[in-house]
Protein backbone atom coordinates (compact mmCIF):
# COMPACT_ATOMS: atom_id res chain seq x y z
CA UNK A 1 26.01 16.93 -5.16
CA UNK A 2 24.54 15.91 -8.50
CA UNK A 3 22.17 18.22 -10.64
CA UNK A 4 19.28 15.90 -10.15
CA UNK A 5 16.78 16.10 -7.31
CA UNK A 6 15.87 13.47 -4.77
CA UNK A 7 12.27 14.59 -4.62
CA UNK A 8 11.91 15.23 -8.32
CA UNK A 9 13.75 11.18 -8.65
CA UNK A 10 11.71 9.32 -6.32
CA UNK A 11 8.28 10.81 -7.48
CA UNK A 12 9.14 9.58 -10.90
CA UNK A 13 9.93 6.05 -9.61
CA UNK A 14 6.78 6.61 -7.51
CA UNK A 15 4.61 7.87 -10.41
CA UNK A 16 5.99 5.06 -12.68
CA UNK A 17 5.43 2.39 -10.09
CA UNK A 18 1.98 3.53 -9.28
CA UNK A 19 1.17 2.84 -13.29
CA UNK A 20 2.07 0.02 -14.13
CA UNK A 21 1.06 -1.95 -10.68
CA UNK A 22 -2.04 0.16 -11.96
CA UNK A 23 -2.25 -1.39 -15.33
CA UNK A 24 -1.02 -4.80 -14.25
CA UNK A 25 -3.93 -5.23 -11.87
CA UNK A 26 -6.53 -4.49 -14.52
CA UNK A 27 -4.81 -7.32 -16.33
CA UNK A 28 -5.03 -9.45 -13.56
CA UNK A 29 -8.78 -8.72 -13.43
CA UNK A 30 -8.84 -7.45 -10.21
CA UNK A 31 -10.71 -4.49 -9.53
CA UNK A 32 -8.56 -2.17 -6.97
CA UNK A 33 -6.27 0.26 -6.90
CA UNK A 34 -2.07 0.27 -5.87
CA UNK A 35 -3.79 2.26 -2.71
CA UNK A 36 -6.71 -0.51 -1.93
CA UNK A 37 -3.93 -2.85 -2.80
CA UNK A 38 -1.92 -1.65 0.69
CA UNK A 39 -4.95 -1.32 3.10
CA UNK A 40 -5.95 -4.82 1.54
CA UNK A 41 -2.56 -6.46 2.48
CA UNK A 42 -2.38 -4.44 5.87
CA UNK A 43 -5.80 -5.91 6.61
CA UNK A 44 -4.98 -9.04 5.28
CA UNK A 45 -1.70 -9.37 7.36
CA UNK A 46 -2.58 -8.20 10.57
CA UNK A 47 -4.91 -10.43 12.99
CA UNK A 48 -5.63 -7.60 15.57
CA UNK A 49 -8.90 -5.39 14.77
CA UNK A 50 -8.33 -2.54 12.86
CA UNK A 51 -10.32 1.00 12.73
CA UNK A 52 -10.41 3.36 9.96
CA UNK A 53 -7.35 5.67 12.23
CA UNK A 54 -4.81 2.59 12.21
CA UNK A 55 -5.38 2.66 8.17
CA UNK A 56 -5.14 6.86 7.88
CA UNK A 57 -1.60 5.94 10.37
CA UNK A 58 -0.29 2.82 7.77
CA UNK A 59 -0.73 4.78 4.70
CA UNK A 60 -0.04 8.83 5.97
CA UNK A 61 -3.12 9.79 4.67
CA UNK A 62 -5.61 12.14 6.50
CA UNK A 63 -9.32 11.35 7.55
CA UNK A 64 -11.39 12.93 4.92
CA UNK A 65 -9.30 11.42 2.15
CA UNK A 66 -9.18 7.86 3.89
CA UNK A 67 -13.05 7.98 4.64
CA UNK A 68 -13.92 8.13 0.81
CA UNK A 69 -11.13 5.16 0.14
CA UNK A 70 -13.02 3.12 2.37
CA UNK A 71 -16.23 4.40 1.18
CA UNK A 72 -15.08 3.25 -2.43
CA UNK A 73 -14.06 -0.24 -1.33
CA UNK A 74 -16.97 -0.54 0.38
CA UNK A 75 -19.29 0.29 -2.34
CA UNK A 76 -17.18 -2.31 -4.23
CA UNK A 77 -17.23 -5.18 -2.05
CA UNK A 78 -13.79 -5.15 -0.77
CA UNK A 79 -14.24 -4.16 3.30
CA UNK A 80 -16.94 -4.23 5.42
CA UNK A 81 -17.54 -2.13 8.66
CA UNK A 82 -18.94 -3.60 11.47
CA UNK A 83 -19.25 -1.99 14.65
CA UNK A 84 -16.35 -2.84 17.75
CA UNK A 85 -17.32 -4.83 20.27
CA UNK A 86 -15.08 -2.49 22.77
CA UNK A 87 -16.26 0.92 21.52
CA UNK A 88 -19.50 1.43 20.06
CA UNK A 89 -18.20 4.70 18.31
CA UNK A 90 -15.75 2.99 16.44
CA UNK A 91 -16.30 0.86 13.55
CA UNK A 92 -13.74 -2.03 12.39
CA UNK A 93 -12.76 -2.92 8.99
CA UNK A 94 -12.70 -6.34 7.52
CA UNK A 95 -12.12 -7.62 4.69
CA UNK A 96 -14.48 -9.59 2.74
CA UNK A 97 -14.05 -13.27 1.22
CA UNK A 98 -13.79 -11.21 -2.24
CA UNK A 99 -10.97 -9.11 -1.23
CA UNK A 100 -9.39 -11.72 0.80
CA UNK A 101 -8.74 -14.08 -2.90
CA UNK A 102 -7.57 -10.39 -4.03
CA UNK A 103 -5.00 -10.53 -1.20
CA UNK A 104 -3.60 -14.18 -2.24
CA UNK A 105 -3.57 -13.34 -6.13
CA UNK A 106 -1.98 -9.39 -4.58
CA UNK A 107 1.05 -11.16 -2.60
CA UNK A 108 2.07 -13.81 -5.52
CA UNK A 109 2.16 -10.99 -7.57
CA UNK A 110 4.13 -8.83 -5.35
CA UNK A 111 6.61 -11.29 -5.33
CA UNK A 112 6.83 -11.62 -9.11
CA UNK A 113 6.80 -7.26 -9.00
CA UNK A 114 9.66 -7.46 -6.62
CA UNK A 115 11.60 -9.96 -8.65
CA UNK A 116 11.55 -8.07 -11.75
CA UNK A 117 12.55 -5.02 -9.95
CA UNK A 118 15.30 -5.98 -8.61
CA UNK A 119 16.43 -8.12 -11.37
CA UNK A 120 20.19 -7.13 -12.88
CA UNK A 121 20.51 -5.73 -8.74
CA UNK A 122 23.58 -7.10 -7.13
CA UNK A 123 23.14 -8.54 -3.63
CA UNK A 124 25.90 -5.66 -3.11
CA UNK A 125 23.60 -3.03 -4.91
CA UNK A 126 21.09 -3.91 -3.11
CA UNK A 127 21.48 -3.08 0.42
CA UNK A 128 23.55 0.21 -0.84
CA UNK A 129 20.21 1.11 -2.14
CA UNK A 130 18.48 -0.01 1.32
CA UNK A 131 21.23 2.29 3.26
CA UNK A 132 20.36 5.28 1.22
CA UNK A 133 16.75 4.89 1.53
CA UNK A 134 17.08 4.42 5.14
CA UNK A 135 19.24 7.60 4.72
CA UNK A 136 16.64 9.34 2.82
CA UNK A 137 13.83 8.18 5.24
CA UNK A 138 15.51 9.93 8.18
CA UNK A 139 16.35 12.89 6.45
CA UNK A 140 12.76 13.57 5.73
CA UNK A 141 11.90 13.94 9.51
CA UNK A 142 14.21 16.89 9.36
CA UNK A 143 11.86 18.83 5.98
C-alpha cells in the first residue's frame, strides 16, 4: 500500500469540492450552501412527501444538526413546513417557488461541475474510479 491515506485523500477532495461549489454559487447569486444545495435537489427530485427524518437519512446527518439547516432555509425562504395531512405530528418540507428556480439554475450547473471534473477522464478511467469508490463505500461499513 501507498504512504498516502484514503481518509486524509478524500477529505481533501471533499474539502476542496465543498469550496469552490461554495464560491461558485455566490457567483451565481444564489444564496445557499453545497448542503442546502442537496436537500434542495432531493426535494426537488422526489414527488413523494418528505419529513425532516427522510432529509437527516439522505444526507447522514443527525436531528439537532438537520433541525437548524432547515431552520436556516427557512428563515431564508428556501422550504416551507406545513403540517402532514397523515400525521399531525409530523411536518413536511417543501420547497418554495424561490428555491425551486434555485433547483433549475443548481442542476445546469451540476452538469457543467461534472463536466469539468471529469474532463481529461478516460471513459476507461472512469469507471476504474467508480469500482474503487464502490470499493471504498463498502469498506466503510466494516470502520
Amino acid at each position: 500500500m501507498q504512504n498516502s491515506s484514503i481518509m486524509l485523500e478524500l477529505n481533501e477532495v471533499n474539502i476542496g469540492i465543498f469550496k469552490k461549489i461554495s464560491a461558485r454559487y455566490k457567483e451565481l447569486g444564489l444564496e445557499v450552501t453545497p448542503v442546502h444545495s442537496r436537500i434542495i435537489m432531493f426535494l426537488y427530485d422526489n414527488d413523494m412527501q418528505i419529513c425532516q427524518r427522510d432529509i437527516e437519512r439522505f444526507i447522514s446527518c443527525n436531528k439537532s444538526t438537520m433541525s437548524a439547516v432547515l431552520n436556516t432555509m427557512e428563515k431564508n425562504g428556501l422550504i416551507v413546513r406545513v403540517d402532514s395531512s397523515e400525521d399531525s405530528r409530523m411536518k413536511i418540507i417543501k420547497l418554495t417557488d424561490k428555491s425551486k428556480k434555485t433547483a433549475e439554475i443548481l442542476r445546469e450547473d451540476k452538469d457543467k461541475i461534472d463536466e469539468i471534473l471529469s474532463s481529461e477522464i478516460s471513459d476507461e478511467e472512469f469507471a476504474e474510479f467508480n469500482r474503487i469508490l464502490n470499493k471504498i463505500k463498502k469498506n466503510i461499513e466494516r470502520i
